[in-house]
PDB file of N, CA and C in Angstrom:
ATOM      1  N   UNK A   1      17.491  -0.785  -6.791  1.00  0.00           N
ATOM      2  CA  UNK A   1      16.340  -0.114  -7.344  1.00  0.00           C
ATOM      3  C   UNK A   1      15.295   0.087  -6.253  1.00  0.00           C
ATOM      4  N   UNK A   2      15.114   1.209  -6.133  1.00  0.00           N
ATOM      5  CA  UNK A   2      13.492   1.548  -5.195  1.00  0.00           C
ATOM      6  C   UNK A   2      12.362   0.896  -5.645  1.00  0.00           C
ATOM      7  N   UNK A   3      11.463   0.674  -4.650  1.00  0.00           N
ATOM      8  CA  UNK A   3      10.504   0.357  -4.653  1.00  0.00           C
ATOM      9  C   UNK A   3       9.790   0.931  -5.308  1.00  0.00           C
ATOM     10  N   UNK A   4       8.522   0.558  -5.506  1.00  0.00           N
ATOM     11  CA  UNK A   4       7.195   1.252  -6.283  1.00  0.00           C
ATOM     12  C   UNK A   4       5.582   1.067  -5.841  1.00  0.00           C
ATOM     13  N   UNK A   5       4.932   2.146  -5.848  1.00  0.00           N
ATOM     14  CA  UNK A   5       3.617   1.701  -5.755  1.00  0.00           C
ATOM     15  C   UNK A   5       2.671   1.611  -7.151  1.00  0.00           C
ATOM     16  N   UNK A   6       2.080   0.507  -7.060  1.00  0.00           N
ATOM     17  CA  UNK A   6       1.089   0.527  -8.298  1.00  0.00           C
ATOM     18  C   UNK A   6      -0.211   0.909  -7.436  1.00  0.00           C
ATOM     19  N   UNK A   7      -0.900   1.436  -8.352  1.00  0.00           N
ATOM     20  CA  UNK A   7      -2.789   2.247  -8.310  1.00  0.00           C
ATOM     21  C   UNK A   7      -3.811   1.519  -9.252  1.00  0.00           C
ATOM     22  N   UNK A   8      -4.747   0.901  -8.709  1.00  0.00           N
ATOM     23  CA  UNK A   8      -5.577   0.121  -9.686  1.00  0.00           C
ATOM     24  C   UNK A   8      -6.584   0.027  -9.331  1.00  0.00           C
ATOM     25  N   UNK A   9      -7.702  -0.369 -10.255  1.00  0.00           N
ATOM     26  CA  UNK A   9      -9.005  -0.350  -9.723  1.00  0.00           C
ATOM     27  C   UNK A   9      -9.292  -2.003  -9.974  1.00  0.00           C
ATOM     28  N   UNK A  10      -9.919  -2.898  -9.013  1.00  0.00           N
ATOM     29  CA  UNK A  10     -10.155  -3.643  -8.990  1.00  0.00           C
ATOM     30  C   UNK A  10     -11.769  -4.429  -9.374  1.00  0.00           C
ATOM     31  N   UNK A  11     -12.154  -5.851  -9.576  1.00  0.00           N
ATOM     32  CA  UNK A  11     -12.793  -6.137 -10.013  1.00  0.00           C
ATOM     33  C   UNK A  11     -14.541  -5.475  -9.902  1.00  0.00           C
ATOM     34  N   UNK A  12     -14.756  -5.429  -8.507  1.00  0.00           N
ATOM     35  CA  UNK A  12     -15.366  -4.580  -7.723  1.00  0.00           C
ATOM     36  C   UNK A  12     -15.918  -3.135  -8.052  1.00  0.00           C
ATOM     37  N   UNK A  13     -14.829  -2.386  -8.677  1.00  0.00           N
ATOM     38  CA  UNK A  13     -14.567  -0.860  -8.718  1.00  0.00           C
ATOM     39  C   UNK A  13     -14.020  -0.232  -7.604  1.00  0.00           C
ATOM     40  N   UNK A  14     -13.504  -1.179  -7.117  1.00  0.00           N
ATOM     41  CA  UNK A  14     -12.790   0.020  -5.739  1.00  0.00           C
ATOM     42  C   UNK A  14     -11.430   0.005  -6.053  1.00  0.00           C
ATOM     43  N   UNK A  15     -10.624   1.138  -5.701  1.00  0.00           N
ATOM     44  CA  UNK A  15      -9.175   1.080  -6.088  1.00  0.00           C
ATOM     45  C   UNK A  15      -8.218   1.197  -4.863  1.00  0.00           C
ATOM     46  N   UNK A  16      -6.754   0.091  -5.235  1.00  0.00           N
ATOM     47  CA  UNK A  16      -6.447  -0.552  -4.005  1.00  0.00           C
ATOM     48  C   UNK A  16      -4.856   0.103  -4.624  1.00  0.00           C
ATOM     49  N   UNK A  17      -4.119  -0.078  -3.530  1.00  0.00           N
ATOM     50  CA  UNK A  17      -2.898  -0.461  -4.125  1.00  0.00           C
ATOM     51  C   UNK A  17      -1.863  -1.328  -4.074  1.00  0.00           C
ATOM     52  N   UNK A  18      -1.075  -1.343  -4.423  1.00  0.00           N
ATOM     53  CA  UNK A  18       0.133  -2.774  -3.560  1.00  0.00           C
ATOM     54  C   UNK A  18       1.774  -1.857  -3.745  1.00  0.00           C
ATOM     55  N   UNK A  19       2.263  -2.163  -3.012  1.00  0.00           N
ATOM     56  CA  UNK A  19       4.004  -1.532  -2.844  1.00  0.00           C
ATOM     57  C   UNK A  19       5.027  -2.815  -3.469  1.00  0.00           C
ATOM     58  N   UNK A  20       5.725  -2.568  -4.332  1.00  0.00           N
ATOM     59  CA  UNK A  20       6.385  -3.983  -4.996  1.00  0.00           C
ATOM     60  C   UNK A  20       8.056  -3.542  -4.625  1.00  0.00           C
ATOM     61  N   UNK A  21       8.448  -4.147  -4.309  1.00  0.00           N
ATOM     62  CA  UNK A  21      10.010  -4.019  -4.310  1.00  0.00           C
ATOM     63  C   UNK A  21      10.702  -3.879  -4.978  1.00  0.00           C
ATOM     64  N   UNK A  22      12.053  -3.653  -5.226  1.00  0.00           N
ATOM     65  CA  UNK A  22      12.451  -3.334  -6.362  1.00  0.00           C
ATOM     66  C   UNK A  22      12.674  -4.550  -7.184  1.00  0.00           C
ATOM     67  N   UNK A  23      12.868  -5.894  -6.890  1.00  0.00           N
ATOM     68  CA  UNK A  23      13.199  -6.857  -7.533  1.00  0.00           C
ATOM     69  C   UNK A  23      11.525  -7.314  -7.390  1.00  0.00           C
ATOM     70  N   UNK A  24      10.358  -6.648  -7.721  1.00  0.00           N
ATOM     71  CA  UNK A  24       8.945  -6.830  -8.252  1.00  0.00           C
ATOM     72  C   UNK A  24       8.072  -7.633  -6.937  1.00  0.00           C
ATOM     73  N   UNK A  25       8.724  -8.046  -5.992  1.00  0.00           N
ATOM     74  CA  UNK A  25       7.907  -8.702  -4.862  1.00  0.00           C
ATOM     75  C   UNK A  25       6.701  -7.802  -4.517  1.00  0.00           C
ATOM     76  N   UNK A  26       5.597  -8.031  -3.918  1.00  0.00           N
ATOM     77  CA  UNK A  26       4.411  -7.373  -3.328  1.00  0.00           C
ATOM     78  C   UNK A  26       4.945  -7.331  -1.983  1.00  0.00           C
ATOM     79  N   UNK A  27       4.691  -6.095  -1.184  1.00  0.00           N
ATOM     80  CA  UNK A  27       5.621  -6.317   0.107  1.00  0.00           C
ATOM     81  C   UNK A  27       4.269  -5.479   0.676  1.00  0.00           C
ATOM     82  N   UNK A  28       3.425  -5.034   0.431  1.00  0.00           N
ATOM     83  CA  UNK A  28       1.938  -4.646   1.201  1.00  0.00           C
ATOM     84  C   UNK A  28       1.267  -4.014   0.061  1.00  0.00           C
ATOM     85  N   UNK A  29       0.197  -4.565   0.892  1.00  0.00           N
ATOM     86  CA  UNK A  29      -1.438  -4.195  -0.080  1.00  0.00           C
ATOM     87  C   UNK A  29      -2.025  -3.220   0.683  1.00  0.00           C
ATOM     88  N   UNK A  30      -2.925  -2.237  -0.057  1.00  0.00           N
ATOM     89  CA  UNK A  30      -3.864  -1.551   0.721  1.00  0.00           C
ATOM     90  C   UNK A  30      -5.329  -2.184   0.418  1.00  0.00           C
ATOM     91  N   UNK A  31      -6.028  -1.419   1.704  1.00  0.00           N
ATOM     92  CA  UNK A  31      -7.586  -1.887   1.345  1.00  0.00           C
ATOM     93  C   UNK A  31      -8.521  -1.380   0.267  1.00  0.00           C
ATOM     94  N   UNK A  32      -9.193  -1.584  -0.003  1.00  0.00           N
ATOM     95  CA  UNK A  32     -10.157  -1.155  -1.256  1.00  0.00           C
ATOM     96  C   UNK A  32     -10.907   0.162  -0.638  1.00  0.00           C
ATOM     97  N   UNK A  33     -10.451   1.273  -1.357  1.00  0.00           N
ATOM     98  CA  UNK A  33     -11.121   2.533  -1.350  1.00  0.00           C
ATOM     99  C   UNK A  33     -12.318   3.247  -2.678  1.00  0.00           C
ATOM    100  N   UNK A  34     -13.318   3.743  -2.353  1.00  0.00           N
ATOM    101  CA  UNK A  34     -14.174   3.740  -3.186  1.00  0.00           C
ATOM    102  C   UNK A  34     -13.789   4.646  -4.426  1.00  0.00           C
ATOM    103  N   UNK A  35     -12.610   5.539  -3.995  1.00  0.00           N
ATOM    104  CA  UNK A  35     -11.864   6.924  -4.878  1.00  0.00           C
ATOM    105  C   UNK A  35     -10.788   6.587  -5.109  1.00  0.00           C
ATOM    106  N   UNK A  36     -10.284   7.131  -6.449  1.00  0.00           N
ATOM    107  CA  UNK A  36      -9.004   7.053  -6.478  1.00  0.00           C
ATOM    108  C   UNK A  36      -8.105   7.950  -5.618  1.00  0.00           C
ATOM    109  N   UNK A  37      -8.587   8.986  -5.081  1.00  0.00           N
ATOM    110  CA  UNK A  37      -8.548  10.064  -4.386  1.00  0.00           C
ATOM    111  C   UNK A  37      -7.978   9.412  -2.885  1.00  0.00           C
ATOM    112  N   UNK A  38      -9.247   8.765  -2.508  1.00  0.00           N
ATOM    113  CA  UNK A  38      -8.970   7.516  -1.112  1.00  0.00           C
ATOM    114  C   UNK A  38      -7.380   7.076  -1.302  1.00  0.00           C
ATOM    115  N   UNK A  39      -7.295   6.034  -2.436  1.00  0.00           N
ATOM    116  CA  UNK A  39      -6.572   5.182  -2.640  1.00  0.00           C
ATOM    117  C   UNK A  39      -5.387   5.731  -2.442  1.00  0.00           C
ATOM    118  N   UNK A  40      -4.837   7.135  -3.202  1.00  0.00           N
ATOM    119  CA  UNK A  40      -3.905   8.233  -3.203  1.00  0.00           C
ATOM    120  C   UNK A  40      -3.753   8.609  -1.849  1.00  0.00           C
ATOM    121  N   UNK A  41      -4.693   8.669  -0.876  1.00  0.00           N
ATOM    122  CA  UNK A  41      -4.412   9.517   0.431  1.00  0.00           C
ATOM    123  C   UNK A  41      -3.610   7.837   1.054  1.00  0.00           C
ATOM    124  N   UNK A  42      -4.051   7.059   1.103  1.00  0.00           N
ATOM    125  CA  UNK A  42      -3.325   5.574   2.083  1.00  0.00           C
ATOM    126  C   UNK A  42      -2.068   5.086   1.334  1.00  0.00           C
ATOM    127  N   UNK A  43      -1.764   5.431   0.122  1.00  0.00           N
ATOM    128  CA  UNK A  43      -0.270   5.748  -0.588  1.00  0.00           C
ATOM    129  C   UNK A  43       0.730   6.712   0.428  1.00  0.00           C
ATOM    130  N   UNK A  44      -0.034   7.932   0.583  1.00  0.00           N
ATOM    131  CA  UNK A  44       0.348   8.761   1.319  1.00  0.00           C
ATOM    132  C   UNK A  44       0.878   8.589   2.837  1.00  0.00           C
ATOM    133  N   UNK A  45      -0.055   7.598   3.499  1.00  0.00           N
ATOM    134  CA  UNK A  45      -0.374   7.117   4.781  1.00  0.00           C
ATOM    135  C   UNK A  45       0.828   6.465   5.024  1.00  0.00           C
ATOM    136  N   UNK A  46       1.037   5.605   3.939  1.00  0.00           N
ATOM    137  CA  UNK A  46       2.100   4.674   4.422  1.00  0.00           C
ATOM    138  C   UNK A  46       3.669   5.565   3.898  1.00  0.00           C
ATOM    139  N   UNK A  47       3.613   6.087   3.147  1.00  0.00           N
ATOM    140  CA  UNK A  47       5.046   6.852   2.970  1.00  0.00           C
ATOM    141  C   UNK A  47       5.089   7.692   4.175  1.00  0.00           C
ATOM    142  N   UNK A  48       4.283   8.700   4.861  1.00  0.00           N
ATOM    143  CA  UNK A  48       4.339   9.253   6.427  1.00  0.00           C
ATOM    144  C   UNK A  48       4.649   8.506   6.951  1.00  0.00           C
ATOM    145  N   UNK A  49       3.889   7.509   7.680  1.00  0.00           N
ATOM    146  CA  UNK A  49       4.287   6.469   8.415  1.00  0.00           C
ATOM    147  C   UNK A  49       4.915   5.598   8.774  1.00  0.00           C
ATOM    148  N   UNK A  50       5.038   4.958   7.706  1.00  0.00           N
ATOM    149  CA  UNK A  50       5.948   3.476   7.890  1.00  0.00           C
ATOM    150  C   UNK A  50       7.484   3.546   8.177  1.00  0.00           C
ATOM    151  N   UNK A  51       8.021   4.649   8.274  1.00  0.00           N
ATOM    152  CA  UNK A  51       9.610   5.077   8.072  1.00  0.00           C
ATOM    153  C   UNK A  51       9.490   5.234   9.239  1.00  0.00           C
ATOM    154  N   UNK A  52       8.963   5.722  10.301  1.00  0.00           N
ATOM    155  CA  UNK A  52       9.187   5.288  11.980  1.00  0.00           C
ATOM    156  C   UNK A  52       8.277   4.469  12.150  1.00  0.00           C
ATOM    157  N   UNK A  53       7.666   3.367  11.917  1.00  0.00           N
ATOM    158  CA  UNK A  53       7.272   2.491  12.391  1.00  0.00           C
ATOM    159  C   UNK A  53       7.120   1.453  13.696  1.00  0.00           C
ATOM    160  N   UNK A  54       7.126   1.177  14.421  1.00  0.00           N
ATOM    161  CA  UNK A  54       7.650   0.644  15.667  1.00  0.00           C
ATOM    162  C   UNK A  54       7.123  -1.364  14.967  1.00  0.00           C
ATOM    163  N   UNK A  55       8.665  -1.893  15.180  1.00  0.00           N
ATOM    164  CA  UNK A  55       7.702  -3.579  14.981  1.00  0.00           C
ATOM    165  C   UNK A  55       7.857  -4.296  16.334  1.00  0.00           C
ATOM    166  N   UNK A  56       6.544  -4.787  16.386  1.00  0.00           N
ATOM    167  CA  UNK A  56       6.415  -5.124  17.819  1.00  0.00           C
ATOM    168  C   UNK A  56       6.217  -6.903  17.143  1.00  0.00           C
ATOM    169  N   UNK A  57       6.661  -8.056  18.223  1.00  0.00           N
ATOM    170  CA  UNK A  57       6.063  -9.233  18.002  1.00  0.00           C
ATOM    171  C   UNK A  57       5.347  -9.521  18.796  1.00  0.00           C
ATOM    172  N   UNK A  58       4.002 -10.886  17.900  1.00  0.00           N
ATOM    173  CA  UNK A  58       2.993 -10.709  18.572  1.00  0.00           C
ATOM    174  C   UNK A  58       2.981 -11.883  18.714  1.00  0.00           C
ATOM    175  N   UNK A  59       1.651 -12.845  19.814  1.00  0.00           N
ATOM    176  CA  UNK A  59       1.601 -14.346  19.180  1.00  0.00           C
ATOM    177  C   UNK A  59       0.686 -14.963  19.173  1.00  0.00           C
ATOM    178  N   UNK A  60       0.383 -16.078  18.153  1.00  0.00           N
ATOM    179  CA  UNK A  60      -0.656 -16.194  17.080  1.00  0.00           C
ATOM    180  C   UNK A  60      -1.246 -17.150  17.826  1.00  0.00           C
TER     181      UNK A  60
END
Protein backbone atom coordinates (compact mmCIF):
# COMPACT_ATOMS: atom_id res chain seq x y z
CA UNK A 1 0.00 0.00 0.00
CA UNK A 2 1.29 3.63 -0.80
CA UNK A 3 1.86 6.02 1.35
CA UNK A 4 -0.27 9.02 2.27
CA UNK A 5 -0.25 12.54 3.21
CA UNK A 6 -2.57 13.89 5.85
CA UNK A 7 -3.46 18.04 5.91
CA UNK A 8 -4.43 19.52 9.24
CA UNK A 9 -4.66 22.45 11.06
CA UNK A 10 -3.12 22.44 14.28
CA UNK A 11 -3.63 23.72 17.79
CA UNK A 12 -2.15 27.09 16.94
CA UNK A 13 -4.09 27.52 13.55
CA UNK A 14 -1.34 26.83 11.37
CA UNK A 15 -1.63 23.87 9.04
CA UNK A 16 1.09 21.22 8.90
CA UNK A 17 1.30 18.00 7.41
CA UNK A 18 2.80 14.52 8.09
CA UNK A 19 3.50 11.60 5.25
CA UNK A 20 2.39 8.11 6.94
CA UNK A 21 3.40 4.94 5.34
CA UNK A 22 1.49 2.55 4.21
CA UNK A 23 1.46 0.35 7.29
CA UNK A 24 0.36 4.08 9.16
CA UNK A 25 4.02 5.02 10.47
CA UNK A 26 4.76 9.00 10.37
CA UNK A 27 7.85 8.98 8.16
CA UNK A 28 8.05 13.16 7.93
CA UNK A 29 6.37 16.13 9.20
CA UNK A 30 6.13 19.47 7.66
CA UNK A 31 6.46 22.85 9.33
CA UNK A 32 3.53 24.92 10.32
CA UNK A 33 2.28 27.13 7.47
CA UNK A 34 -0.11 29.97 8.06
CA UNK A 35 -2.42 28.69 4.69
CA UNK A 36 -3.70 25.82 3.77
CA UNK A 37 -2.54 26.93 0.45
CA UNK A 38 1.28 27.04 2.13
CA UNK A 39 0.73 23.70 3.57
CA UNK A 40 -0.43 22.28 -0.09
CA UNK A 41 2.61 23.95 -1.84
CA UNK A 42 5.43 21.86 0.83
CA UNK A 43 3.13 18.60 0.04
CA UNK A 44 4.14 19.53 -3.31
CA UNK A 45 7.84 20.29 -2.35
CA UNK A 46 8.44 17.08 -1.11
CA UNK A 47 6.72 14.90 -3.91
CA UNK A 48 9.25 17.12 -6.53
CA UNK A 49 11.94 16.56 -4.49
CA UNK A 50 12.47 13.85 -2.40
CA UNK A 51 12.53 11.15 -5.35
CA UNK A 52 16.15 12.40 -6.25
CA UNK A 53 17.17 13.20 -3.09
CA UNK A 54 20.86 12.85 -2.35
CA UNK A 55 21.43 11.12 1.52
CA UNK A 56 24.45 12.30 2.77
CA UNK A 57 25.78 11.16 6.51
CA UNK A 58 26.45 13.52 8.93
CA UNK A 59 27.94 13.58 12.58
CA UNK A 60 26.26 14.53 15.61
Amino acid sequence: MAGKFELYEDKAGDYRFRLKAGNGEVIATGQGYASKAGALNGIDSVRRNAADAEVIEVES
